[in-house]
PDB file of N, CA and C in Angstrom:
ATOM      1  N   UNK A   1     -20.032   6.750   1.647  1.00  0.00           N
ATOM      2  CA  UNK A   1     -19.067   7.009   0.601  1.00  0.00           C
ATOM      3  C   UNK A   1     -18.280   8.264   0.957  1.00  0.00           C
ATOM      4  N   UNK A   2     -17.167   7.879   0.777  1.00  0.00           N
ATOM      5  CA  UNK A   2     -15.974   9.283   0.795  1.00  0.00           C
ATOM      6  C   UNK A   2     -16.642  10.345   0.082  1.00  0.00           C
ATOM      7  N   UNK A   3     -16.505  11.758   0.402  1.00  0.00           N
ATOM      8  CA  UNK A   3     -16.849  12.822   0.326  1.00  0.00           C
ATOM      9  C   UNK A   3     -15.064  13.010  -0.704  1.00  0.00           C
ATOM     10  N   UNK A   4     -15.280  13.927  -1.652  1.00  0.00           N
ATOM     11  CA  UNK A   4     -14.185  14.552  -2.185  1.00  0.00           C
ATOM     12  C   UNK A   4     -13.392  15.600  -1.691  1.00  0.00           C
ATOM     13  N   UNK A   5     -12.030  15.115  -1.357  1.00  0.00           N
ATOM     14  CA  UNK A   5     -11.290  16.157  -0.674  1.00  0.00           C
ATOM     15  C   UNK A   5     -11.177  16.143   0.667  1.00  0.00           C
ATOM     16  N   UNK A   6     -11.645  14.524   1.110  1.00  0.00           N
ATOM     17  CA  UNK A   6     -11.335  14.828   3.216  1.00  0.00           C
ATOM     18  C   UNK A   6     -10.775  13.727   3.005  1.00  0.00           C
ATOM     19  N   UNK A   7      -9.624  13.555   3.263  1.00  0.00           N
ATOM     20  CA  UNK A   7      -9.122  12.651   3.998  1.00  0.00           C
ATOM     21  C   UNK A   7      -9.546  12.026   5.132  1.00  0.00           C
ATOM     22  N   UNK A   8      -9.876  12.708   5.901  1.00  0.00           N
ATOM     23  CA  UNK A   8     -10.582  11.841   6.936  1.00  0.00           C
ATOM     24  C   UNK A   8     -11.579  11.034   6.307  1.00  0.00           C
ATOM     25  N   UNK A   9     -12.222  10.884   5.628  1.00  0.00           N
ATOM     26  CA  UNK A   9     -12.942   9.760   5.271  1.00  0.00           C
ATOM     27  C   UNK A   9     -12.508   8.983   4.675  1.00  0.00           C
ATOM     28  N   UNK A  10     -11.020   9.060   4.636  1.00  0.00           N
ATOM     29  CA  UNK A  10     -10.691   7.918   3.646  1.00  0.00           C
ATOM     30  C   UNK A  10      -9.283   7.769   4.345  1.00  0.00           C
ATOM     31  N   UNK A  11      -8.950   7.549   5.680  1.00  0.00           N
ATOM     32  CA  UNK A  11      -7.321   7.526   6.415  1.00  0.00           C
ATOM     33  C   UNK A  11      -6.767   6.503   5.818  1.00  0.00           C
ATOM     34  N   UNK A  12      -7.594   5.631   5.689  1.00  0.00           N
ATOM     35  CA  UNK A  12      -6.474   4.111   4.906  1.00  0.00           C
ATOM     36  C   UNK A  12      -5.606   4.457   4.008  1.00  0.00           C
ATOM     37  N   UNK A  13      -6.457   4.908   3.012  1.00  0.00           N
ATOM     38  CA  UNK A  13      -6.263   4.691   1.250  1.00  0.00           C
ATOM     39  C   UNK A  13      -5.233   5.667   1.232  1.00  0.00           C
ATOM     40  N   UNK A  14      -5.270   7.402   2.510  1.00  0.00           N
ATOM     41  CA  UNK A  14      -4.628   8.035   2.165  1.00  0.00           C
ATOM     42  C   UNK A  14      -3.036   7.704   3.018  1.00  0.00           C
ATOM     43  N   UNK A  15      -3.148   7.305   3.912  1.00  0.00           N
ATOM     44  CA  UNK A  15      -2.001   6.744   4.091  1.00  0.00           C
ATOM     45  C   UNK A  15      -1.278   5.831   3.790  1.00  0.00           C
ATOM     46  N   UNK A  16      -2.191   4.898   2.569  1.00  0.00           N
ATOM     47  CA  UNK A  16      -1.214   4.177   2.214  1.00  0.00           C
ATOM     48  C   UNK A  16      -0.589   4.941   0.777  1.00  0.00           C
ATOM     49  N   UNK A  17      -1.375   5.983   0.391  1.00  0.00           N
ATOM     50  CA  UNK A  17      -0.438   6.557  -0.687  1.00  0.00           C
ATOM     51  C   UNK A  17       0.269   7.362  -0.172  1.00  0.00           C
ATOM     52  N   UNK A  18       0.182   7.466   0.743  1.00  0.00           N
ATOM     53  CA  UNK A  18       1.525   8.557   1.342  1.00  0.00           C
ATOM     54  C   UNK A  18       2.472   7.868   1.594  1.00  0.00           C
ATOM     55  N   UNK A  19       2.616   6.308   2.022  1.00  0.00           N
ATOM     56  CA  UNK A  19       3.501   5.550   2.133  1.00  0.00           C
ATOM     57  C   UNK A  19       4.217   4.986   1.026  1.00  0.00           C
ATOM     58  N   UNK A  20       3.229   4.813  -0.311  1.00  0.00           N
ATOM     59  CA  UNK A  20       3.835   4.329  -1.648  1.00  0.00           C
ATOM     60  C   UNK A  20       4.959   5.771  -2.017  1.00  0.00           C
ATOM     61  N   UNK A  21       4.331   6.737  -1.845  1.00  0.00           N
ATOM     62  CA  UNK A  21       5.182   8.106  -2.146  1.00  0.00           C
ATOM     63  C   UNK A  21       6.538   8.184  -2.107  1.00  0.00           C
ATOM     64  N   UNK A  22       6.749   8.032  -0.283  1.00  0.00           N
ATOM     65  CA  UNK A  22       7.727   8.253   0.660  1.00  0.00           C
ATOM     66  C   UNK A  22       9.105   7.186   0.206  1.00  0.00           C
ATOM     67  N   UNK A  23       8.098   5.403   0.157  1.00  0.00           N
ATOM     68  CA  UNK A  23       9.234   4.506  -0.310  1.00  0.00           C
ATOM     69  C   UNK A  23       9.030   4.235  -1.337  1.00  0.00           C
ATOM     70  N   UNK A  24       8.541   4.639  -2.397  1.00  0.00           N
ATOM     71  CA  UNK A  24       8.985   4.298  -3.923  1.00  0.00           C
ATOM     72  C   UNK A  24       8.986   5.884  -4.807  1.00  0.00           C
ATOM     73  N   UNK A  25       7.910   6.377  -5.067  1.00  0.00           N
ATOM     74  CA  UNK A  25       8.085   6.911  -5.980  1.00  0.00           C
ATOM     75  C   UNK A  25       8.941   8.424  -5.716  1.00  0.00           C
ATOM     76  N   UNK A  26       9.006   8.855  -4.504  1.00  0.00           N
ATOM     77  CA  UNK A  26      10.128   9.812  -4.246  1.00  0.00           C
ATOM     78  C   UNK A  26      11.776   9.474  -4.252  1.00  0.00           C
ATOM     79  N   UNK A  27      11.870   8.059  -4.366  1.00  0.00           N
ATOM     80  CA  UNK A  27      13.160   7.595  -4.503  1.00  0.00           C
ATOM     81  C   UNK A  27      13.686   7.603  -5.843  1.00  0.00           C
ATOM     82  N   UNK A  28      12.937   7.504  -6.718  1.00  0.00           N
ATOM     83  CA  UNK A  28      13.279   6.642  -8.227  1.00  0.00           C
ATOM     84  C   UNK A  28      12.719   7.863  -9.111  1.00  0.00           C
ATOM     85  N   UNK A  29      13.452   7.653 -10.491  1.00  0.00           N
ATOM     86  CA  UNK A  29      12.994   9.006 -11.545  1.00  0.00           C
ATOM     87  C   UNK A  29      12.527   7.542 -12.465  1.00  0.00           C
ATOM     88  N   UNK A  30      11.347   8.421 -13.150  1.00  0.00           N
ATOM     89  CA  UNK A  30      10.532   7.259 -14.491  1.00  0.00           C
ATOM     90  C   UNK A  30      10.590   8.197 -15.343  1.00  0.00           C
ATOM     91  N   UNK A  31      11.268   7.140 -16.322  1.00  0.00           N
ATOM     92  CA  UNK A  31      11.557   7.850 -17.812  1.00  0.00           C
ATOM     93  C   UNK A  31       9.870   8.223 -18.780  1.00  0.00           C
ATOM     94  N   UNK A  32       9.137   6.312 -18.519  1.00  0.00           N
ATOM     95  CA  UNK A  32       8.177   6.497 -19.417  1.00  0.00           C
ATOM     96  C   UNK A  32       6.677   6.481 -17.752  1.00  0.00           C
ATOM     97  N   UNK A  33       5.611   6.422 -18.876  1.00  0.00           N
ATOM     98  CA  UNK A  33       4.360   6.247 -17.674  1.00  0.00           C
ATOM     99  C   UNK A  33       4.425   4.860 -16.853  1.00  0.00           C
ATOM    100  N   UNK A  34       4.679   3.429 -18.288  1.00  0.00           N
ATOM    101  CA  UNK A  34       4.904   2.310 -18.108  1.00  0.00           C
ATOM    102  C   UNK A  34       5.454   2.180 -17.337  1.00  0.00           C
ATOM    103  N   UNK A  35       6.374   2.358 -16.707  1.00  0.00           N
ATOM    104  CA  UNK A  35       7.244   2.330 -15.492  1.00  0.00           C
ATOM    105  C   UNK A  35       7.098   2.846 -14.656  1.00  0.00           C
ATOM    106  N   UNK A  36       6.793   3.974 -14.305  1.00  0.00           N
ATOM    107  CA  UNK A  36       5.630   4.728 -12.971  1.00  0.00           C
ATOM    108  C   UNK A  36       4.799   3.208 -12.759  1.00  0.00           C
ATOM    109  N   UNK A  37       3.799   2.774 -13.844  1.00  0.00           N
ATOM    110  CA  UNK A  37       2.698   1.985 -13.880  1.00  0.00           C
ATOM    111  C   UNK A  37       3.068   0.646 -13.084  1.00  0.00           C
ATOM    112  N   UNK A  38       4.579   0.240 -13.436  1.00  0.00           N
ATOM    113  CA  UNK A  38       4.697  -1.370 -13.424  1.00  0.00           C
ATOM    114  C   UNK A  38       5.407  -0.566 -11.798  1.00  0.00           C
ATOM    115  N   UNK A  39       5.985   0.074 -11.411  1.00  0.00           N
ATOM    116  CA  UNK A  39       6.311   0.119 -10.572  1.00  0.00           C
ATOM    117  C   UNK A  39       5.817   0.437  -9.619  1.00  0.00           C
ATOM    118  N   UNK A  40       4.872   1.096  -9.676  1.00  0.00           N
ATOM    119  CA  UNK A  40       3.039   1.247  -8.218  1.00  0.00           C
ATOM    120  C   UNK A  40       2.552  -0.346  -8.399  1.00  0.00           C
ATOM    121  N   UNK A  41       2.618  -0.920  -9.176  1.00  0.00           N
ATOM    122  CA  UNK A  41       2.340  -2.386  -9.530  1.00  0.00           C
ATOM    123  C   UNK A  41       2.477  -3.330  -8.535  1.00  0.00           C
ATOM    124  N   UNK A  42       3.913  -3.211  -8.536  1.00  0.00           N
ATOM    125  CA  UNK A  42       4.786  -3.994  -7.678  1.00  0.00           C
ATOM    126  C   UNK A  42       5.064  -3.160  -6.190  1.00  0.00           C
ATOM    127  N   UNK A  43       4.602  -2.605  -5.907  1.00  0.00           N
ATOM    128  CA  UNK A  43       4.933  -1.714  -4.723  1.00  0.00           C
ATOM    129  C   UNK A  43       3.661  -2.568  -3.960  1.00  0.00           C
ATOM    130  N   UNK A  44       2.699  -2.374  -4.826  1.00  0.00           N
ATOM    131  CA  UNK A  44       1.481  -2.887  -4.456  1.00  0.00           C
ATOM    132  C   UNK A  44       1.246  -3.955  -3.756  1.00  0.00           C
ATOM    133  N   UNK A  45       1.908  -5.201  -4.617  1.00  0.00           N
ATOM    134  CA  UNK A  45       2.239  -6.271  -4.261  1.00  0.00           C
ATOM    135  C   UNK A  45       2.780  -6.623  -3.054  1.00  0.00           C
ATOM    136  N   UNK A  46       4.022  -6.033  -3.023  1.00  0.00           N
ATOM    137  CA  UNK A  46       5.151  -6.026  -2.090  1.00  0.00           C
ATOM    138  C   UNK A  46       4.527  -5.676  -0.712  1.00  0.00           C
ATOM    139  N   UNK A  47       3.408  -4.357  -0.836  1.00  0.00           N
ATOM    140  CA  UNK A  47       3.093  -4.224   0.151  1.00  0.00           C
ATOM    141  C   UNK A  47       1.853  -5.012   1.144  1.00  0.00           C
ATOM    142  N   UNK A  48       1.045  -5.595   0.005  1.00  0.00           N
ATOM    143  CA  UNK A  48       0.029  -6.999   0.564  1.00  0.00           C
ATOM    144  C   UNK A  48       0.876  -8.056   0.546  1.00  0.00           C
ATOM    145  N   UNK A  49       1.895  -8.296   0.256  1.00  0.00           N
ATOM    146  CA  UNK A  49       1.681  -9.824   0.596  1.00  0.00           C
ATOM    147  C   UNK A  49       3.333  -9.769   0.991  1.00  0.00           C
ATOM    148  N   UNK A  50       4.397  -8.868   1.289  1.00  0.00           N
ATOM    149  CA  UNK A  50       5.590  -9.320   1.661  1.00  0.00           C
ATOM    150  C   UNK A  50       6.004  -8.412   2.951  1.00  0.00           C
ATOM    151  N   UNK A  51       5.422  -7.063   3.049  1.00  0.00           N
ATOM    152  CA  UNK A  51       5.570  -6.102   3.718  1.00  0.00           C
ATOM    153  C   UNK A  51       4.845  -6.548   5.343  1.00  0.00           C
ATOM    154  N   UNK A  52       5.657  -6.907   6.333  1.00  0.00           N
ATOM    155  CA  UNK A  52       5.537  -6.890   7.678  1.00  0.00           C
ATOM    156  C   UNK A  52       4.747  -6.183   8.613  1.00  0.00           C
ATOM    157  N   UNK A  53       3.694  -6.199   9.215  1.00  0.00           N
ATOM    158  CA  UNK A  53       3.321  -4.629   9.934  1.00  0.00           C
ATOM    159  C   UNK A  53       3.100  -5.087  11.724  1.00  0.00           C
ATOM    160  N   UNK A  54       3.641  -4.721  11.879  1.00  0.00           N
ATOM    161  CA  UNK A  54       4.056  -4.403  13.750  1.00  0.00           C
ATOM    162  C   UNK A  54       2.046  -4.826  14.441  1.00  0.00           C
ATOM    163  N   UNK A  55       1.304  -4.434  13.373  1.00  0.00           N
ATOM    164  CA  UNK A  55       0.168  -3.544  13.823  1.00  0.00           C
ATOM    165  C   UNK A  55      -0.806  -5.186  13.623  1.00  0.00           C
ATOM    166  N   UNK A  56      -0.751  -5.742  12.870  1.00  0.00           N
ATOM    167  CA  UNK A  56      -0.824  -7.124  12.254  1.00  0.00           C
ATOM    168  C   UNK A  56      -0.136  -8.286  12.765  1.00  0.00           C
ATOM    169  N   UNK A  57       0.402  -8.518  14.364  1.00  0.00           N
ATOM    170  CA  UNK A  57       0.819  -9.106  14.656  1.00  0.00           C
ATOM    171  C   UNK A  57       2.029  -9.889  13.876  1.00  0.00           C
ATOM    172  N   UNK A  58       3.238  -8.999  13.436  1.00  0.00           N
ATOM    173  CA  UNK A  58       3.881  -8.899  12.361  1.00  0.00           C
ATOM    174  C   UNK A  58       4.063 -10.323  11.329  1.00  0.00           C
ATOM    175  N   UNK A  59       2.045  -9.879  10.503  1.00  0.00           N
ATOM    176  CA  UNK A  59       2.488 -10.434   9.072  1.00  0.00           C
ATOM    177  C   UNK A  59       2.137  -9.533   8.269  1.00  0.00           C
ATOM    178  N   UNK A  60       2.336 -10.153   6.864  1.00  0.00           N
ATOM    179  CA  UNK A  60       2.071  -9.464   6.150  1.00  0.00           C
ATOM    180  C   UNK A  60       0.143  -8.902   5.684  1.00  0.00           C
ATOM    181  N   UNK A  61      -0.248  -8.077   5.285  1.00  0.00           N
ATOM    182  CA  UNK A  61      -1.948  -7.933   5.033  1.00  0.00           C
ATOM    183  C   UNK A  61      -2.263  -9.309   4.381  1.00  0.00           C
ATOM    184  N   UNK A  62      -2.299 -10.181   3.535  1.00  0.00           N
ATOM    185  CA  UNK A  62      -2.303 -10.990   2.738  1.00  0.00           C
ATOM    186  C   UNK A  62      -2.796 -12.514   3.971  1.00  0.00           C
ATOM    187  N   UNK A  63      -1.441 -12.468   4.536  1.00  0.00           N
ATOM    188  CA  UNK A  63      -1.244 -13.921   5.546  1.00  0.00           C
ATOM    189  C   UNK A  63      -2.145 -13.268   6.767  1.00  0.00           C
ATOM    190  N   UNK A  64      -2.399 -12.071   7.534  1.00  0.00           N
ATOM    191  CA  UNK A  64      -3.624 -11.982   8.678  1.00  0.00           C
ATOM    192  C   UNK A  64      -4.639 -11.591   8.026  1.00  0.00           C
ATOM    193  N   UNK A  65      -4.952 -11.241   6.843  1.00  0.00           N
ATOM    194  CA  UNK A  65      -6.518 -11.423   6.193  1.00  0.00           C
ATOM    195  C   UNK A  65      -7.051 -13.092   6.082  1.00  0.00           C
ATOM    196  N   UNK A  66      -5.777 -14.146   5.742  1.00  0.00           N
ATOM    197  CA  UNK A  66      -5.700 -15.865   5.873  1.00  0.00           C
ATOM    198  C   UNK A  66      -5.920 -16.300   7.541  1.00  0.00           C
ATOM    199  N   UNK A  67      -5.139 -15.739   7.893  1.00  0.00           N
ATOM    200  CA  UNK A  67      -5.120 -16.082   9.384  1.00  0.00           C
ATOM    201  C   UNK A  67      -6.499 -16.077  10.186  1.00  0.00           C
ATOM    202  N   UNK A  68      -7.228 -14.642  10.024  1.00  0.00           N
ATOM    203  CA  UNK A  68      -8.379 -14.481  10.321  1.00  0.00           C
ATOM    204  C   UNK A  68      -9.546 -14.509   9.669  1.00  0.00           C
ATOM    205  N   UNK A  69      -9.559 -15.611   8.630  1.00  0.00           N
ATOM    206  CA  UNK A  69     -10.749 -16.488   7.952  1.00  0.00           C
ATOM    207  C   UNK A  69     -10.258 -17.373   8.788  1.00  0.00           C
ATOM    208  N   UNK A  70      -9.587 -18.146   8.772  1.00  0.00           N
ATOM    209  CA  UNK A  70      -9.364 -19.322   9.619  1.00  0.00           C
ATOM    210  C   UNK A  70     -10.157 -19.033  10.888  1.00  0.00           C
ATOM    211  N   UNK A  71      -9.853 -18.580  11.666  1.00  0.00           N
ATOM    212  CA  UNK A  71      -9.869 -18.704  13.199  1.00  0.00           C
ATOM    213  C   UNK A  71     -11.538 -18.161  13.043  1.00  0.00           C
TER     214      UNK A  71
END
């Protein structure tokens, strides 16, 4: 279990919030929480199942988590 406060034990999780940061929520101002909320929501989404990765033999997390049950 992750220790509190190292990133290194946790490189995924923290790079992928550094990535939600960078392309959503540093772009956009939220009036209410609801909208912060619905909009990490959909970032979320976007990023399992539509978002491309070079690293994933470019699919999305969603379709090579499918890919590799199959095989």
């Amino acid at each position: 279990m992750s220790r509190v406060g190292r990133c290194i034990d946790n490189r995924p999780m923290e790079a992928f919030w550094d990535t939600l940061k960078s392309k959503m929520y540093y772009l956009r101002k939220f009036s209410t929480f609801e909208d912060l909320e619905q909009a990490i929501d959909g970032y979320i989404k976007f990023y399992n199942t539509k978002r491309l990765q070079k690293k994933l033999k470019g699919m999305a997390p969603i379709d090579y988590r499918r890919h590799t049950l199959v095989a």
